[in-house]
N, C-alpha and C. Protein backbone atom coordinates (compact mmCIF):
# COMPACT_ATOMS: atom_id res chain seq x y z
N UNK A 1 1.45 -11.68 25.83
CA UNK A 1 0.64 -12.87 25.73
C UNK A 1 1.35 -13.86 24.80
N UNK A 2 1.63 -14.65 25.00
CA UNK A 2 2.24 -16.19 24.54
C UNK A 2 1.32 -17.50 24.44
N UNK A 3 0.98 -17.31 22.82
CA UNK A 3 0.49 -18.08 22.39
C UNK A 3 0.76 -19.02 21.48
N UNK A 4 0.75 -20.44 21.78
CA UNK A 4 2.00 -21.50 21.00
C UNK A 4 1.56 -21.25 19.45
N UNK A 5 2.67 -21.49 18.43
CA UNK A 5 2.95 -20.89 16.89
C UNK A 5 2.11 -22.23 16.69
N UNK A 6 1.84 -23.32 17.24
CA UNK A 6 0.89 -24.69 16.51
C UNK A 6 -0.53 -23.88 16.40
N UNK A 7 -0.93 -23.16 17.76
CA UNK A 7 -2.57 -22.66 17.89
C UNK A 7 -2.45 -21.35 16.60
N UNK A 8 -1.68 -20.53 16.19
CA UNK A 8 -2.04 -19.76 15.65
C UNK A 8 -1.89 -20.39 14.02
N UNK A 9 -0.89 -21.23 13.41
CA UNK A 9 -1.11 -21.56 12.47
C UNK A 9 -2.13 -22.59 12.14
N UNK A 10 -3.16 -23.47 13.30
CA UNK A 10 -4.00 -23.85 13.03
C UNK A 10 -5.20 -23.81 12.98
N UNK A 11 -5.53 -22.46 14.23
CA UNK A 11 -6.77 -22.02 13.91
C UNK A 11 -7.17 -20.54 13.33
N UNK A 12 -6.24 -19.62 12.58
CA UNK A 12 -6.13 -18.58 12.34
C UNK A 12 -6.57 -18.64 10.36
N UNK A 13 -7.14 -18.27 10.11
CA UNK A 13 -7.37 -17.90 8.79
C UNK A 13 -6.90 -17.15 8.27
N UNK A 14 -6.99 -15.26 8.57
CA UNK A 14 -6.62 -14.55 8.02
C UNK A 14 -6.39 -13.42 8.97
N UNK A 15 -5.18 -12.64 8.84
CA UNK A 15 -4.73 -11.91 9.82
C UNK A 15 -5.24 -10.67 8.70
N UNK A 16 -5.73 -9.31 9.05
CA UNK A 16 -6.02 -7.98 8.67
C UNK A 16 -5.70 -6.72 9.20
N UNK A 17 -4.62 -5.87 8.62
CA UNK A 17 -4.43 -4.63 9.33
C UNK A 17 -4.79 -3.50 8.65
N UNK A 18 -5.37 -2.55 9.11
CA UNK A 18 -5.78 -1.50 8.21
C UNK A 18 -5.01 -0.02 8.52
N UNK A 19 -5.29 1.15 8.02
CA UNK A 19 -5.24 2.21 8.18
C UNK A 19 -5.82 3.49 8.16
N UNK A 20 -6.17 4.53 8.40
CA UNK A 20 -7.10 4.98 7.29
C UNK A 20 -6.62 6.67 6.96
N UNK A 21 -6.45 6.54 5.73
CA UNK A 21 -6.27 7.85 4.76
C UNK A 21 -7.31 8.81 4.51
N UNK A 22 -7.02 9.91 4.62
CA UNK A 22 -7.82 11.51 3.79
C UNK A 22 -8.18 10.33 2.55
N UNK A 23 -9.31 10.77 1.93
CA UNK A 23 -9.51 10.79 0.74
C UNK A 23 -9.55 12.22 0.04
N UNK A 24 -9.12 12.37 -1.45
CA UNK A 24 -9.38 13.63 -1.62
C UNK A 24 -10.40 13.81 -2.25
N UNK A 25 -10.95 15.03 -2.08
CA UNK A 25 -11.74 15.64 -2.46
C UNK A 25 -12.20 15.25 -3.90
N UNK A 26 -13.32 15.02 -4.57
CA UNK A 26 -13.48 14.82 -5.54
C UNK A 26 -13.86 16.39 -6.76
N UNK A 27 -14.13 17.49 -5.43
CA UNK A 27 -14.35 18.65 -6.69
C UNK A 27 -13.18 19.40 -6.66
N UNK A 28 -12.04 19.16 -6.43
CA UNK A 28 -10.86 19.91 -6.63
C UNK A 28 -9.77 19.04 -6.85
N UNK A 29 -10.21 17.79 -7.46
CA UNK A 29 -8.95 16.74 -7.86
C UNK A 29 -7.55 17.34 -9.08
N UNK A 30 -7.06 17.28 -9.07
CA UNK A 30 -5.73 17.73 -9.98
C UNK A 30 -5.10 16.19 -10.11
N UNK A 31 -4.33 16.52 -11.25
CA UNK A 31 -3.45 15.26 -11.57
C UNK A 31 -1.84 16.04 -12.10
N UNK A 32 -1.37 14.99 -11.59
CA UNK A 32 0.35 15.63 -12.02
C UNK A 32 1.12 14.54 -11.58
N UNK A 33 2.28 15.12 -12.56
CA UNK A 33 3.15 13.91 -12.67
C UNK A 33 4.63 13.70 -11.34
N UNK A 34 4.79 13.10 -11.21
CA UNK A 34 6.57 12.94 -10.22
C UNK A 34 7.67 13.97 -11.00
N UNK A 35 8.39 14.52 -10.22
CA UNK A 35 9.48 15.10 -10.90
C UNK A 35 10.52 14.37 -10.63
N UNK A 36 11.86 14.25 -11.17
CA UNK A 36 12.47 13.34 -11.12
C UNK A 36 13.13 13.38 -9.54
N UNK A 37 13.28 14.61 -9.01
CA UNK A 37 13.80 14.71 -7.65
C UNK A 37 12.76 14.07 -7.09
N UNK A 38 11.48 14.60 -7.04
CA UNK A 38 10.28 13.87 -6.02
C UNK A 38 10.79 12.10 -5.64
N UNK A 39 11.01 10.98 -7.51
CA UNK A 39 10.95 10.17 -7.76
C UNK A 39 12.26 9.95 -6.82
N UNK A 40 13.04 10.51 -6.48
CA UNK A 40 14.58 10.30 -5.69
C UNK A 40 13.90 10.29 -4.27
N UNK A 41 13.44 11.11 -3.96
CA UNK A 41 13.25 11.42 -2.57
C UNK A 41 12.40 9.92 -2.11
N UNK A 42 11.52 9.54 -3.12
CA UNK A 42 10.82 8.44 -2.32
C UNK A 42 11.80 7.21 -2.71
N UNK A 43 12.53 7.14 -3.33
CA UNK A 43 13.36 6.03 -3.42
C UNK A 43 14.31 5.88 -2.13
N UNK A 44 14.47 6.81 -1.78
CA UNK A 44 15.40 6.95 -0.05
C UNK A 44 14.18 6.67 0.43
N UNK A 45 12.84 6.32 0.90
CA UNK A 45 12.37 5.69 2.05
C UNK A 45 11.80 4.61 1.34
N UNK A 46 11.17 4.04 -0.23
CA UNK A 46 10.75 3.16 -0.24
C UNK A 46 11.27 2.36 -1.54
N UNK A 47 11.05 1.06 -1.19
CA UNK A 47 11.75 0.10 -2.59
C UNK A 47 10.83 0.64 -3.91
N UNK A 48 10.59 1.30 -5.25
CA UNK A 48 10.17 1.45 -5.62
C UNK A 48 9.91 0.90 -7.28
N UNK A 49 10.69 -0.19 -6.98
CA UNK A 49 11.02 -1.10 -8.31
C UNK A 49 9.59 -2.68 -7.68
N UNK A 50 9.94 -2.78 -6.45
CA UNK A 50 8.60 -3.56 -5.63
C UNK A 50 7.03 -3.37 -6.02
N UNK A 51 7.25 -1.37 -5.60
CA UNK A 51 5.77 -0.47 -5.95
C UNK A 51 5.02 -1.05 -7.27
N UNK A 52 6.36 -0.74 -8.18
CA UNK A 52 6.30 -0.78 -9.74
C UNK A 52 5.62 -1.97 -10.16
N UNK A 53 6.34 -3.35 -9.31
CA UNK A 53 6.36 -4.66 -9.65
C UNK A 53 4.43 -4.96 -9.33
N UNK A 54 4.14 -4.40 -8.16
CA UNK A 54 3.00 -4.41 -8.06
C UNK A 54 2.05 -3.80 -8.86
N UNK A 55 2.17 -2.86 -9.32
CA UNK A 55 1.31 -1.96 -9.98
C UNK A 55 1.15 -2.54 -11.24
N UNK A 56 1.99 -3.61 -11.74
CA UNK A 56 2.14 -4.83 -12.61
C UNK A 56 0.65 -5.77 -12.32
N UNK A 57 1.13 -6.34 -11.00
CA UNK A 57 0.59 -7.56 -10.91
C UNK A 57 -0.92 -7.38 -10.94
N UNK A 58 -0.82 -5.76 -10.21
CA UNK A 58 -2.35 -5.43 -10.18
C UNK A 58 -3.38 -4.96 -10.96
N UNK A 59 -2.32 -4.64 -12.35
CA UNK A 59 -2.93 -3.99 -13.15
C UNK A 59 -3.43 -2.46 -13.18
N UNK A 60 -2.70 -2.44 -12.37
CA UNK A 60 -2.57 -0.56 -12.42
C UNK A 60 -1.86 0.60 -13.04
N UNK A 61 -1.21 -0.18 -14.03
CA UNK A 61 -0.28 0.35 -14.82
C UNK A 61 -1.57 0.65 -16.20
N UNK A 62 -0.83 2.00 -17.04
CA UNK A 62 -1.74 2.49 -18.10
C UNK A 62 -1.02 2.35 -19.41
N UNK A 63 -1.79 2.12 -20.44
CA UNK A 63 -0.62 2.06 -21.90
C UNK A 63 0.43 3.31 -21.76
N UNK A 64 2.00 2.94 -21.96
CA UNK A 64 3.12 3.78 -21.67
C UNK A 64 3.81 4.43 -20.71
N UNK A 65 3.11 3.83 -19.50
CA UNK A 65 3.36 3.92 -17.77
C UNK A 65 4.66 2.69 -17.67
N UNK A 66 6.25 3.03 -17.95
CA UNK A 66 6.66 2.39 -17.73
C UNK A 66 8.12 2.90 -16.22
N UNK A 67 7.80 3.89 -16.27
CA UNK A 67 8.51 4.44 -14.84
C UNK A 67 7.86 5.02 -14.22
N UNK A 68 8.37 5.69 -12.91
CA UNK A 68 7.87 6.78 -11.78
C UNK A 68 7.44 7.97 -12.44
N UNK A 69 8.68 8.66 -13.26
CA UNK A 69 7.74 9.67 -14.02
C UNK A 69 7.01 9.40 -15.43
N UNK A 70 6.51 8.36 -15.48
CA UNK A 70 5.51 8.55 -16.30
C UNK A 70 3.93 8.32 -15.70
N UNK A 71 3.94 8.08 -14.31
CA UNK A 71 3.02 7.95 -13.85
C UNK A 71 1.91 8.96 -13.08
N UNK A 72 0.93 9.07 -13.28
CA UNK A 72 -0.36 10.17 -13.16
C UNK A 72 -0.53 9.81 -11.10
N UNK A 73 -0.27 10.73 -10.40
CA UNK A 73 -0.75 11.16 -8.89
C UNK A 73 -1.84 12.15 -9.19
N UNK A 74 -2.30 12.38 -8.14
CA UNK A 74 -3.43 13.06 -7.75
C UNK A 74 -3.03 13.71 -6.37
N UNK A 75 -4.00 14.81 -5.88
CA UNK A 75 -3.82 15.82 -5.19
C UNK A 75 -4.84 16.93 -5.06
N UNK A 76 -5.86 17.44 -3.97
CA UNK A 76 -6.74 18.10 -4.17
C UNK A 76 -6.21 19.13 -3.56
N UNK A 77 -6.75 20.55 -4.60
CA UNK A 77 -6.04 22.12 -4.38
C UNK A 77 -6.85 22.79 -3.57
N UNK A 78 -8.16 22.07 -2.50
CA UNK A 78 -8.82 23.18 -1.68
C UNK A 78 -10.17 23.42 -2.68
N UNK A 79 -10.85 23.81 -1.77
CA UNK A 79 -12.04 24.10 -2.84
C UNK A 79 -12.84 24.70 -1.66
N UNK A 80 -14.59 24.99 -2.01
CA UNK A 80 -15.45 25.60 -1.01
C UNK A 80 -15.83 24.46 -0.07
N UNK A 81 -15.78 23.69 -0.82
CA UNK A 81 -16.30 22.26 0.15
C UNK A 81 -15.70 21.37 0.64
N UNK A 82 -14.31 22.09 0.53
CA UNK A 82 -13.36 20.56 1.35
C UNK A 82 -12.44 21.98 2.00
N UNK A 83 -11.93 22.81 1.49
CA UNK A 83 -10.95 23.94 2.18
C UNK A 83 -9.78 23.16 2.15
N UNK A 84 -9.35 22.05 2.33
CA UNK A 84 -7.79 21.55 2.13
C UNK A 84 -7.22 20.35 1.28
N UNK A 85 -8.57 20.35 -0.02
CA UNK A 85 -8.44 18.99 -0.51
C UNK A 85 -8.40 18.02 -0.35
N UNK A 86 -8.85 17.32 0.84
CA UNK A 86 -9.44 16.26 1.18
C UNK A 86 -11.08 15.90 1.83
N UNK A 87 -11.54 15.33 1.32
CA UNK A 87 -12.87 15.08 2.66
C UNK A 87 -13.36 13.21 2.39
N UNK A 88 -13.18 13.06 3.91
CA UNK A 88 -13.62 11.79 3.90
C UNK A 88 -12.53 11.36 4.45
N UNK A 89 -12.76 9.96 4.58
CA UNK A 89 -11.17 8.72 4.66
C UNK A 89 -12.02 7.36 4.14
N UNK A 90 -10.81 6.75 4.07
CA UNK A 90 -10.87 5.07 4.08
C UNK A 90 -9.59 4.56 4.09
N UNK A 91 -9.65 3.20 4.15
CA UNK A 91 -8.98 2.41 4.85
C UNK A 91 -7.71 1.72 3.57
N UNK A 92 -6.72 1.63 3.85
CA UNK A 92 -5.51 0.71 2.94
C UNK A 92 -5.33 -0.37 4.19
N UNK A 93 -5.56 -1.12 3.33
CA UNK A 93 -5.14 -3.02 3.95
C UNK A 93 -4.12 -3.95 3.51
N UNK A 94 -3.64 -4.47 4.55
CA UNK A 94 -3.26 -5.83 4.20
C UNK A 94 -3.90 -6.92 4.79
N UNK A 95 -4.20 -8.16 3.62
CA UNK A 95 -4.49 -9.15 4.31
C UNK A 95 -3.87 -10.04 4.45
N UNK A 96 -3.48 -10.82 5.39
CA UNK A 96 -2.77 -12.24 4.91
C UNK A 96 -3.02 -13.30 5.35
N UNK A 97 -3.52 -13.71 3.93
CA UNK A 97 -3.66 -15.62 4.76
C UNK A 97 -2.92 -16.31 4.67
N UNK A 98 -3.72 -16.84 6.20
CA UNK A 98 -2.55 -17.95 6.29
C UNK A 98 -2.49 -19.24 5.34
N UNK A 99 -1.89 -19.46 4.58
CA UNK A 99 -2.09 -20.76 3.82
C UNK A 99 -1.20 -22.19 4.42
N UNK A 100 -1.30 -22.74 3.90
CA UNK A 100 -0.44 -23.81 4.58
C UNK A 100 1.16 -23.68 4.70
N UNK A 101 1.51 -23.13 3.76
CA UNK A 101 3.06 -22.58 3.54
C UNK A 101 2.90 -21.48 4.68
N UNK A 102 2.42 -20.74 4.90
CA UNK A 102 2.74 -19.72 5.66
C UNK A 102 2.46 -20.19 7.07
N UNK A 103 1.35 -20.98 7.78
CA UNK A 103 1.17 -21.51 8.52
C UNK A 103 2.12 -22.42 9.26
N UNK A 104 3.04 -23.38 8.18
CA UNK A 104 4.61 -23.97 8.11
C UNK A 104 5.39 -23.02 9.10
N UNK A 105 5.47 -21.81 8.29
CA UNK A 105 6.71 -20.87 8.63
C UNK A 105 6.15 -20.29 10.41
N UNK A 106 4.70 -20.36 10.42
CA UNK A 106 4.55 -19.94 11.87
C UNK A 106 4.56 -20.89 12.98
N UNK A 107 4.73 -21.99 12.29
CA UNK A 107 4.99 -23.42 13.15
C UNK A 107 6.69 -23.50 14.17
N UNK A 108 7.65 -22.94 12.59
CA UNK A 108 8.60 -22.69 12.74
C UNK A 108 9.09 -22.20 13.58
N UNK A 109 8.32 -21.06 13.74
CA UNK A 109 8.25 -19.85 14.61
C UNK A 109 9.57 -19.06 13.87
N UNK A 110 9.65 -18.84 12.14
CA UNK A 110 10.45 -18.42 11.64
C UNK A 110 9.98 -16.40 11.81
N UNK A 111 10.75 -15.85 11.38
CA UNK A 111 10.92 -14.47 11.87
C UNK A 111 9.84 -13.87 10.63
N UNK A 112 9.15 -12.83 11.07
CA UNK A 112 8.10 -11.95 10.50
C UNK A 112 8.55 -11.74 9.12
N UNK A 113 9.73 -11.22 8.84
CA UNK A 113 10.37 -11.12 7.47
C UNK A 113 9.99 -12.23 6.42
N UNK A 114 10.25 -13.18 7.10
CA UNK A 114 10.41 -14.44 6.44
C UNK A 114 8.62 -14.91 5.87
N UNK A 115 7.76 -14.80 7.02
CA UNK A 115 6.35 -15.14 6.45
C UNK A 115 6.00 -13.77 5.80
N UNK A 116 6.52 -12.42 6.02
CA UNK A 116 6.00 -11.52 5.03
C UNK A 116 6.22 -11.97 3.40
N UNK A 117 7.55 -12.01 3.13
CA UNK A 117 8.34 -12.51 2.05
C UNK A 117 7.35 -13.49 1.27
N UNK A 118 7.09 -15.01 2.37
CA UNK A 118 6.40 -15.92 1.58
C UNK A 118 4.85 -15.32 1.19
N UNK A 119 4.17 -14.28 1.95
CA UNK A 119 3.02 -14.49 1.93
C UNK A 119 2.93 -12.93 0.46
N UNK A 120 3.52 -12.46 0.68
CA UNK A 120 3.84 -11.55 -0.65
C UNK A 120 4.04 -12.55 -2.06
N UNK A 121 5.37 -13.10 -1.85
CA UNK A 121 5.28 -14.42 -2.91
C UNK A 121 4.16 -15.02 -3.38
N UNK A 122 3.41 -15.46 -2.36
CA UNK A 122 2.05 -15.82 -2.63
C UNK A 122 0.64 -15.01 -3.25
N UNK A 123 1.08 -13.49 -3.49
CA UNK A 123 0.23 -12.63 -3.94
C UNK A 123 -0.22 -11.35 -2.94
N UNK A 124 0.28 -11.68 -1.79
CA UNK A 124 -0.48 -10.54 -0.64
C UNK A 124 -0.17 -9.51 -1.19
N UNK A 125 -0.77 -8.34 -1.26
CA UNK A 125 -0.61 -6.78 -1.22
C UNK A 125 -0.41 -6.00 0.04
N UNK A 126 0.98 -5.57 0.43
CA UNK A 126 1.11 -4.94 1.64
C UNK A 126 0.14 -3.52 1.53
N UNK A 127 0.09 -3.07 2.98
CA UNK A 127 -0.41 -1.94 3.21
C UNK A 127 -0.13 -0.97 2.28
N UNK A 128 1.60 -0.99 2.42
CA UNK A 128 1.78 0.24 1.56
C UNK A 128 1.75 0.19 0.12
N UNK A 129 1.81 -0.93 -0.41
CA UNK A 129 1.44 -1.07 -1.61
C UNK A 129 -0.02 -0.79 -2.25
N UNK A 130 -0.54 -0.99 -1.37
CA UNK A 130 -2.46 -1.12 -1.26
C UNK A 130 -2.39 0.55 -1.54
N UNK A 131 -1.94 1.26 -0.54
CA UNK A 131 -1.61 2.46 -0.46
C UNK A 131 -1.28 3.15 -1.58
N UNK A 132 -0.13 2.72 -2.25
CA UNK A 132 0.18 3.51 -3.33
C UNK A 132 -0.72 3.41 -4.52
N UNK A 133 -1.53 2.09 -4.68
CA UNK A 133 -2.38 1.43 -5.87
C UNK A 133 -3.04 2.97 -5.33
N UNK A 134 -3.94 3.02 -4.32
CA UNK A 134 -4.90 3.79 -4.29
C UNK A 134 -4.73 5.56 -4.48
N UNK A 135 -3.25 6.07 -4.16
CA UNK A 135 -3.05 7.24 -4.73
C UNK A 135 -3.00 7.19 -6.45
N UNK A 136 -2.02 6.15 -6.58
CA UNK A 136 -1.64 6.46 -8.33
C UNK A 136 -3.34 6.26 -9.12
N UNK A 137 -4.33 5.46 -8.18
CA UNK A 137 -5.89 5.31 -8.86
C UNK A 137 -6.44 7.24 -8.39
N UNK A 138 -6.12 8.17 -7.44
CA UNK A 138 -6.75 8.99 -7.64
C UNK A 138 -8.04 9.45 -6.08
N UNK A 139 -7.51 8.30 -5.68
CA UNK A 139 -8.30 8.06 -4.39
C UNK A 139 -7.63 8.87 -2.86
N UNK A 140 -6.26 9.04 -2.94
CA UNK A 140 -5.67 9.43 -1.53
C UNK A 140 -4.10 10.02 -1.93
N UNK A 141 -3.67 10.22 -1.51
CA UNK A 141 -2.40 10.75 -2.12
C UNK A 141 -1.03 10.33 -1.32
N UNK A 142 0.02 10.37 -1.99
CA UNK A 142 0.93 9.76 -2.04
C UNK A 142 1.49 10.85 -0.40
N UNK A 143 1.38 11.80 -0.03
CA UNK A 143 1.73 12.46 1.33
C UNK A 143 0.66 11.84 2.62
N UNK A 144 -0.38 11.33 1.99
CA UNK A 144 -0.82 10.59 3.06
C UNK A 144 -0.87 8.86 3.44
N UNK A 145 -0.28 8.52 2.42
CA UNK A 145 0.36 6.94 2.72
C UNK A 145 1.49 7.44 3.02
N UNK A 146 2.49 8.14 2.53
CA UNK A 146 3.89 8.26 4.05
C UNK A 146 3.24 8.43 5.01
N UNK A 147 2.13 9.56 5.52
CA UNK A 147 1.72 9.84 6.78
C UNK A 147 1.42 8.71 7.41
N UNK A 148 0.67 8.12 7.07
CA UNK A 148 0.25 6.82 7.90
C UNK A 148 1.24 5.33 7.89
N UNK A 149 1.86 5.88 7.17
CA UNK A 149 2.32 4.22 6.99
C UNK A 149 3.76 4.94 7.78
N UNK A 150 4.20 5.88 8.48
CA UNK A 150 5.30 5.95 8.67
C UNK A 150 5.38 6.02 10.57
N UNK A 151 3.68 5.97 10.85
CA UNK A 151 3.49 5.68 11.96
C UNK A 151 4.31 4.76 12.59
């Protein structure tokens, strides 16, 4: 479907994609830290100086949280009422609006990179960032934002 880049940057507000994650379990929550290999392994699939930068902007960082391993994950060990440490889901989002700058770039019909870039610049929180806020908060875990986000 081909729809001219004037109609979508002028009548489009806000574009939304979701996902949805295990939540874990709340009676068998554990907390533990990255080991420094773990902290390697995710640096081969994700920018993690970006993660960091966010966890900044968002305020998700804790007094003396200034790397990967100093930072608190979560993980549920099974219990009577969940059996695999998770129960439930919800959703990690991105939203992005369109603002006038970004709306510009879809006029353009400049390449996806390019309005991701600006609309990040502008404050957006990608999925997977949304994602990671919500493991390092205790909510979903860091094996199930790869899972989904690697869809």
């Amino acid at each position: 479907m081909q729809v001219p880049s004037f109609l979508i940057a002028t009548t489009v507000n806000v574009i939304v994609a979701q996902r949805l994650v295990r939540r874990i379990c709340p009676n068998c929550l554990i907390k533990y830290k990255l080991s420094r290999e773990e902290v390697n392994q995710l640096a081969k699939q994700f920018n993690l100086d970006q993660v960091m930068l966010t966890f900044k902007k968002q305020g998700a960082l804790k007094k003396g949280e200034k790397s990967w391993t100093d930072l608190y994950f979560y993980r549920g060990k099974g219990c009577n009422q969940c059996k695999e440490g998770y129960k439930g889901r919800m959703g990690i989002y991105e939203v992005l609006e369109v603002t006038a700058e970004v709306g510009e770039l879809v006029m353009k019909n400049m390449s996806s990179d390019v309005i991701l870039n600006k609309a990040v610049a502008q404050g957006m929180v990608t999925m997977l960032h949304d994602g990671f806020i919500k493991a390092k908060n205790g909510i979903t875990t860091l094996e199930e934002i790869i899972r989904v986000t690697k869809e």
